[in-house]
Structure formats: C-alpha cells, structure tokens
N, C-alpha and C. Protein backbone atom coordinates (compact mmCIF):
# COMPACT_ATOMS: atom_id res chain seq x y z
N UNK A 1 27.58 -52.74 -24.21
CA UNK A 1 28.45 -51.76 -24.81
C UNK A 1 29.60 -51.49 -23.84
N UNK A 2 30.70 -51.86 -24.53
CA UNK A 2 31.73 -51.28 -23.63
C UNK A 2 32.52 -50.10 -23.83
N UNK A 3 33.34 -49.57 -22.57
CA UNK A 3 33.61 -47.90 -23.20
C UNK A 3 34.67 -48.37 -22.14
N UNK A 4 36.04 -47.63 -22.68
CA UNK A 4 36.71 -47.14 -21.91
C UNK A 4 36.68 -45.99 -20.57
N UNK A 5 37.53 -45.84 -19.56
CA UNK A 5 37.50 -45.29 -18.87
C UNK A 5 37.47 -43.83 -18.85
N UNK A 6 38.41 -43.60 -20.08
CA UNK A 6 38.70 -42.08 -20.49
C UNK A 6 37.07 -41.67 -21.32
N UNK A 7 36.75 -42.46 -22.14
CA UNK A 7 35.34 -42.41 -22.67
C UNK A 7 34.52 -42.18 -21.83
N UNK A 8 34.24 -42.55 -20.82
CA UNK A 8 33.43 -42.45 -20.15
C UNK A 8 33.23 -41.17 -19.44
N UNK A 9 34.99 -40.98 -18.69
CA UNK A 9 34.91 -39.52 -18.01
C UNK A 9 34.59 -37.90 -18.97
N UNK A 10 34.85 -39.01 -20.37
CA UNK A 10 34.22 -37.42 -21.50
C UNK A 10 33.29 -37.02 -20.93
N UNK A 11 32.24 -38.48 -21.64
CA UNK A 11 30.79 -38.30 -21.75
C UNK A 11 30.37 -37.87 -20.48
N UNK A 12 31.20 -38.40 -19.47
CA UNK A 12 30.33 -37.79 -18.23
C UNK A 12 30.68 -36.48 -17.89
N UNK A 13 31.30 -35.78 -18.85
CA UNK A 13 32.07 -34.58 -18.50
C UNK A 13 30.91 -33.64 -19.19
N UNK A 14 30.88 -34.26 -20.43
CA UNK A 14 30.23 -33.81 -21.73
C UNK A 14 28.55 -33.56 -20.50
N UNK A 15 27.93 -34.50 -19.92
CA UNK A 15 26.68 -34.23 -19.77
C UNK A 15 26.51 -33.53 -18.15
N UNK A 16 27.75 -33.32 -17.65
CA UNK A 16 27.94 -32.49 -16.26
C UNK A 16 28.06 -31.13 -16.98
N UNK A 17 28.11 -30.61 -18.27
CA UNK A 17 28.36 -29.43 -19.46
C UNK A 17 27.02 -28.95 -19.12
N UNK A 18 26.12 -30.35 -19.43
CA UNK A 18 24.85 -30.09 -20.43
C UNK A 18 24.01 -29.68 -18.84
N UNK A 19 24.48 -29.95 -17.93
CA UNK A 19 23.54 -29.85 -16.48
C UNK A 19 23.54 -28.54 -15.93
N UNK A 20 25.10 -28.25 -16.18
CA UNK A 20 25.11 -27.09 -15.77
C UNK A 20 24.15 -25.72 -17.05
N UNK A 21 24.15 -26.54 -17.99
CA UNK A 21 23.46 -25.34 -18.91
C UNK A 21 21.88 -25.05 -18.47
N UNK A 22 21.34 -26.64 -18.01
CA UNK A 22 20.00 -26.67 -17.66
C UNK A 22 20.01 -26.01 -16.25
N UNK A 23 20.84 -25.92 -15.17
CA UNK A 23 20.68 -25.42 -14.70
C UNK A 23 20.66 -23.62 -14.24
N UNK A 24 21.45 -22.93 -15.28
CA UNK A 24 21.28 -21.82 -15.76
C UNK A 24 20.19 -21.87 -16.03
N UNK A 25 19.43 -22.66 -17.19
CA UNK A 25 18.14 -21.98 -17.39
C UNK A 25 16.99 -22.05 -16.20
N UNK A 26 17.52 -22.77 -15.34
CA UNK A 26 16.62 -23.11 -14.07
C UNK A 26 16.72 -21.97 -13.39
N UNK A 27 17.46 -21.37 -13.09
CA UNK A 27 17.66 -20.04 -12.54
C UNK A 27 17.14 -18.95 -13.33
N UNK A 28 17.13 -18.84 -14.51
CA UNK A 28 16.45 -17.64 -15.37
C UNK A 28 15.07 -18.06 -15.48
N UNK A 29 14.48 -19.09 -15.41
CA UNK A 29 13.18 -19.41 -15.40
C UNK A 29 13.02 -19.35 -13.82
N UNK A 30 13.78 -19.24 -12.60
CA UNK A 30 13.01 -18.84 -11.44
C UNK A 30 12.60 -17.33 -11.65
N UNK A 31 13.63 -16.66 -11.67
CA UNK A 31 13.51 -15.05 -12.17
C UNK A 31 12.19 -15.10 -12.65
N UNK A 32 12.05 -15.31 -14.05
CA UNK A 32 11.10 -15.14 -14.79
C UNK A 32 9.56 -15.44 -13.89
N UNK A 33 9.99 -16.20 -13.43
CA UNK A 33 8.38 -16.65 -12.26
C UNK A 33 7.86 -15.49 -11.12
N UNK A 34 9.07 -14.96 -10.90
CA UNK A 34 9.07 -14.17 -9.92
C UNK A 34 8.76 -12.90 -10.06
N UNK A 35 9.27 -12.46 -11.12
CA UNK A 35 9.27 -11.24 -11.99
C UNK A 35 7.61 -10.51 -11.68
N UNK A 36 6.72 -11.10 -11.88
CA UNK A 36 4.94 -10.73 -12.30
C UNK A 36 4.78 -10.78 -10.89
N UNK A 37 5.02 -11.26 -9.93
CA UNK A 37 4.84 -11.22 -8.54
C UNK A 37 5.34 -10.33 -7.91
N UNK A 38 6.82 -9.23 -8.01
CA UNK A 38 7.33 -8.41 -7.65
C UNK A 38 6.50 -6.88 -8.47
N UNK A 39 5.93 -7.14 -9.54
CA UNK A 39 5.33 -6.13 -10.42
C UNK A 39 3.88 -5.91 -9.65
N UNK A 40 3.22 -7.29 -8.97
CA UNK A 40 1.81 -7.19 -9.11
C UNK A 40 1.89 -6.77 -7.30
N UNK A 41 3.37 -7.25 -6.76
CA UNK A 41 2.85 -6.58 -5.41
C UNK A 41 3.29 -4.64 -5.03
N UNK A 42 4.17 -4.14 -6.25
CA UNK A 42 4.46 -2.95 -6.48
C UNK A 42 3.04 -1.91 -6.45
N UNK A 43 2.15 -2.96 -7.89
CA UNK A 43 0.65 -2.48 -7.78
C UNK A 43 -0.16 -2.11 -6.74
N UNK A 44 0.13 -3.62 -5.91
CA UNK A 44 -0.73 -3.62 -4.75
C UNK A 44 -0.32 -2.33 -3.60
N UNK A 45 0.85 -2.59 -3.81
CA UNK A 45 1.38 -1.40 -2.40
C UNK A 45 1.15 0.17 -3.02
N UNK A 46 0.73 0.51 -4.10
CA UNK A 46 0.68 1.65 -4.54
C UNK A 46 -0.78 2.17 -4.98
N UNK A 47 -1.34 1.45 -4.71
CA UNK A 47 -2.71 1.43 -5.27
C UNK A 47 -3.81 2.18 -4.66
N UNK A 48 -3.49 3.00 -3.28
CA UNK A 48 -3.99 3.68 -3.03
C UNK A 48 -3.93 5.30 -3.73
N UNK A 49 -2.73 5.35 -4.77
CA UNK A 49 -2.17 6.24 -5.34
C UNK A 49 -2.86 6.53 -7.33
N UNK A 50 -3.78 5.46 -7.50
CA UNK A 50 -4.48 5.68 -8.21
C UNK A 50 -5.68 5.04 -8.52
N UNK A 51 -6.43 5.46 -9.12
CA UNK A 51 -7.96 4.84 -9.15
C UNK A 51 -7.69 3.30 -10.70
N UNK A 52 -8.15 2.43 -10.16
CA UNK A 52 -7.96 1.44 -11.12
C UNK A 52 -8.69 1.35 -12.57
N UNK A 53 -9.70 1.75 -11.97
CA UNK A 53 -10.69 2.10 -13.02
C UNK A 53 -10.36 3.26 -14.37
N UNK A 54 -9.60 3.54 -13.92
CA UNK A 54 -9.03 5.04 -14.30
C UNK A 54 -7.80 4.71 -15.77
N UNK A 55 -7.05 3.62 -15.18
CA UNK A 55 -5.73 3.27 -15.93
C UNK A 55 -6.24 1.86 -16.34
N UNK A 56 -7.33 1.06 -16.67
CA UNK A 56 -7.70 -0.16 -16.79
C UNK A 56 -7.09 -0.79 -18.05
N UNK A 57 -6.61 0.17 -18.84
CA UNK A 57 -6.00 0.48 -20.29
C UNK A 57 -4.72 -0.25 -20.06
N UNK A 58 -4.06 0.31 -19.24
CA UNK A 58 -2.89 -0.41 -19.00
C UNK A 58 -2.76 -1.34 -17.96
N UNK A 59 -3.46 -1.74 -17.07
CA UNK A 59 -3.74 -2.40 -16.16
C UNK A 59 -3.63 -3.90 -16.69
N UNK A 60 -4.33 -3.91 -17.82
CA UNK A 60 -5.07 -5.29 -18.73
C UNK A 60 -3.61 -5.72 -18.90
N UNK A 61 -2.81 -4.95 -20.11
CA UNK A 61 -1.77 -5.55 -20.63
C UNK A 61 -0.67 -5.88 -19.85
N UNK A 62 -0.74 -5.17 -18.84
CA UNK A 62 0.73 -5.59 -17.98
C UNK A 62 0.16 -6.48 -17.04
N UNK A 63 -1.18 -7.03 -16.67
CA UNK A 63 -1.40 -8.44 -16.58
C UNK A 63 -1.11 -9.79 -17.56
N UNK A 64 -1.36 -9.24 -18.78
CA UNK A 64 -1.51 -10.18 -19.49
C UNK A 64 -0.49 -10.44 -19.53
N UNK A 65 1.02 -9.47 -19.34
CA UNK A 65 1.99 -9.74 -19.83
C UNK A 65 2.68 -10.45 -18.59
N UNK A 66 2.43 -9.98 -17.42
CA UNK A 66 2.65 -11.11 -16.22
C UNK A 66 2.07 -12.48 -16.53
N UNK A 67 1.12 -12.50 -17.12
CA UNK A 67 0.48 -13.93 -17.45
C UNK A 67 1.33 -14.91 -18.00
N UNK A 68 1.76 -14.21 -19.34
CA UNK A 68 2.73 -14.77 -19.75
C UNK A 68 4.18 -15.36 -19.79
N UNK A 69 4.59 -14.51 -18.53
CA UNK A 69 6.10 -14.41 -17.78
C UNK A 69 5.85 -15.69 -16.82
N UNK A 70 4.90 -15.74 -16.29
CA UNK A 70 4.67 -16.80 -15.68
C UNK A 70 4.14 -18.16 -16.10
N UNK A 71 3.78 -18.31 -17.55
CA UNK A 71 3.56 -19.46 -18.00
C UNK A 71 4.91 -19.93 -18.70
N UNK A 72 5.45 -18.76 -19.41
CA UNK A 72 6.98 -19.31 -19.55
C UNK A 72 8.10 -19.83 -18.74
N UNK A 73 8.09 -18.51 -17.62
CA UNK A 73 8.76 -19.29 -16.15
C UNK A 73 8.37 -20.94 -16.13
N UNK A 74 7.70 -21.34 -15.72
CA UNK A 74 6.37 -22.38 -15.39
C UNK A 74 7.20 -23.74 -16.73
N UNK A 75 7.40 -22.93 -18.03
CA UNK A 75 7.50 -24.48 -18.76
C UNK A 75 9.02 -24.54 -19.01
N UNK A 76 9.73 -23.26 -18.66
CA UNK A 76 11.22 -23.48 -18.33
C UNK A 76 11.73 -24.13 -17.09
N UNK A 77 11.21 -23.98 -16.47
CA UNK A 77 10.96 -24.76 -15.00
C UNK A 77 11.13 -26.67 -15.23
N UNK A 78 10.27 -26.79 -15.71
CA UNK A 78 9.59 -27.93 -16.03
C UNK A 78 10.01 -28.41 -17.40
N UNK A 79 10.80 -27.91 -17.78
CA UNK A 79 11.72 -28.20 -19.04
C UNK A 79 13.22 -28.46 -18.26
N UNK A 80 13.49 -27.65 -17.95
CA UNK A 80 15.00 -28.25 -16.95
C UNK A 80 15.25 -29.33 -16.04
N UNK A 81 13.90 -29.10 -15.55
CA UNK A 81 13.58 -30.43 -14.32
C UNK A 81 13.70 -31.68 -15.02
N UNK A 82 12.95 -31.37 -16.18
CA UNK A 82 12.91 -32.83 -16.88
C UNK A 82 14.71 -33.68 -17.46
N UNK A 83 15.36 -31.90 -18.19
CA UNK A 83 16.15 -32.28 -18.75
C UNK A 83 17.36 -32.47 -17.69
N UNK A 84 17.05 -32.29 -16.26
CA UNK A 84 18.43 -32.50 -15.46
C UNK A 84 18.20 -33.97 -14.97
N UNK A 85 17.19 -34.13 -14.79
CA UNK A 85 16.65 -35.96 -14.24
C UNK A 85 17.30 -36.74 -15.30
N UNK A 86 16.88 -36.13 -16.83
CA UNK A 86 17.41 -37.04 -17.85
C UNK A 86 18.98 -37.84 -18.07
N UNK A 87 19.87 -36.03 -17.76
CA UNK A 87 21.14 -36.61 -18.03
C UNK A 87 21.59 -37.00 -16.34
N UNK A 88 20.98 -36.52 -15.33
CA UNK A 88 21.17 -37.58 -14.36
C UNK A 88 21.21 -39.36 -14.14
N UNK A 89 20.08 -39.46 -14.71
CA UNK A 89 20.35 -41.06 -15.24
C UNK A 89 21.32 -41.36 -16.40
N UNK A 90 21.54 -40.75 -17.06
CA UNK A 90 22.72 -41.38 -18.09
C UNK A 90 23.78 -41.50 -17.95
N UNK A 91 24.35 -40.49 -16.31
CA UNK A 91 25.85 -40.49 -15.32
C UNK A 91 25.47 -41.54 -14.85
N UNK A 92 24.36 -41.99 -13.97
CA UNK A 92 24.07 -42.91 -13.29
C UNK A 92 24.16 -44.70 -14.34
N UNK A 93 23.74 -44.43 -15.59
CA UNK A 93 23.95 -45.57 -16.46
C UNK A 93 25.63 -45.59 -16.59
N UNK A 94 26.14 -44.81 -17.29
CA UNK A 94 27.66 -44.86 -17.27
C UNK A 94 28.46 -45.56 -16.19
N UNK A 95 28.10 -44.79 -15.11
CA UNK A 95 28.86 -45.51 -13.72
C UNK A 95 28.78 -46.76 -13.17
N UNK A 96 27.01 -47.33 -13.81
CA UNK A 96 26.65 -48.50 -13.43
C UNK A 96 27.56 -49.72 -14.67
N UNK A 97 28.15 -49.01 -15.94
CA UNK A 97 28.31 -49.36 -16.50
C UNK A 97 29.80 -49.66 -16.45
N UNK A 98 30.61 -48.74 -15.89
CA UNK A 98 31.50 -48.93 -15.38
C UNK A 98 32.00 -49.98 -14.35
N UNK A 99 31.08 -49.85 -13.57
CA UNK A 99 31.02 -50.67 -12.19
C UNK A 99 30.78 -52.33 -12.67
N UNK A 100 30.26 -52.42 -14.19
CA UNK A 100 30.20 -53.92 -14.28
C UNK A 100 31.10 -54.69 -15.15
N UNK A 101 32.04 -53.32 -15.82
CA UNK A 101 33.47 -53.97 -16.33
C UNK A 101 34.32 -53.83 -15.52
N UNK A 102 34.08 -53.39 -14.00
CA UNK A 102 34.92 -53.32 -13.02
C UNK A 102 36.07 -52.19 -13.10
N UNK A 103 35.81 -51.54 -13.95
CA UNK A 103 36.60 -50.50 -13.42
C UNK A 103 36.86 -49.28 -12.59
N UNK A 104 35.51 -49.22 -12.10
CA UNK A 104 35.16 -48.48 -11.03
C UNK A 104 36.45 -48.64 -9.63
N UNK A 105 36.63 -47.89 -9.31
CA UNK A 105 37.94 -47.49 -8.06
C UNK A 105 37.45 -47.63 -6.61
C-alpha cells in the first residue's frame, strides 16, 4: 500500500490524537487506583477515634466501593496500555512504510 507523504503525516497525526486521549485516560485511571488507598489510609490514621465494630454498617460499603475503584482503575490501566502499544505500532508501520518508498528525510 502506498500513501503519500501528506497522508501519512495525517494518519500519524490522527493516531498521536488518539494517544494522547489514551493517555488522559491513563492518568484518570491512576487517580482512580489511588483514590481507595488515600480513603483506606485516612481510616487507618483515625481509627483510634472510633470503634469498628460500632460503624461496620458503613465500613462494608465504602470498602466495597474502594473495591471497585480499584478494579476499574486496574482495567483502565490495562486498557490504555494496551491501546497506546497498539497505535504505537501503527506510527511505527507508517514510518517503516515510508522508509521503503524512500521518502523518509
């Protein structure tokens, strides 16, 4: 397949777009990871301030709900990772592709 030069700097424009989007979400999915860890060491440092047994009511759900912050973190993570490797190789195909109609500089 051949592509022009200007074609090329789209598409590679077009998927330096799409990297930077994945990488936003890479950053809101660190947050998100972090989030249940800043909550659960708040707990910890305060916990001499109430009996656990006492509030177990709410204790449960705002685990569970850390649970969840962190399994989402976790597949946004691992959803970006995947999708920045992806369009990493397709700059890397382009250029190689470039480089064998010689127009590379």
């Amino acid at each position: 397949m051949s592509i022009s030069r200007k074609e090329a700097q789209e598409n590679i424009s077009i998927l330096l777009a799409e990297k930077r989007t994945s990488l936003a979400v890479l950053r809101t999915a660190i947050a998100l990871f972090t989030l249940p860890l800043s909550i659960l060491t708040v707990l910890a440092a305060t916990s001499k301030f109430y009996n656990p047994f006492e509030i177990i009511l709410l204790i449960i759900p705002l685990i569970i709900f850390c649970i969840i912050l962190i399994l989402f973190g976790t597949y946004l993570i691992s959803r970006s990772m995947k999708r920045i490797k992806k369009i990493d190789k397709k700059v890397e195909q382009i250029k190689r592709d470039l480089k064998l109609l010689n127009f590379d500089s």
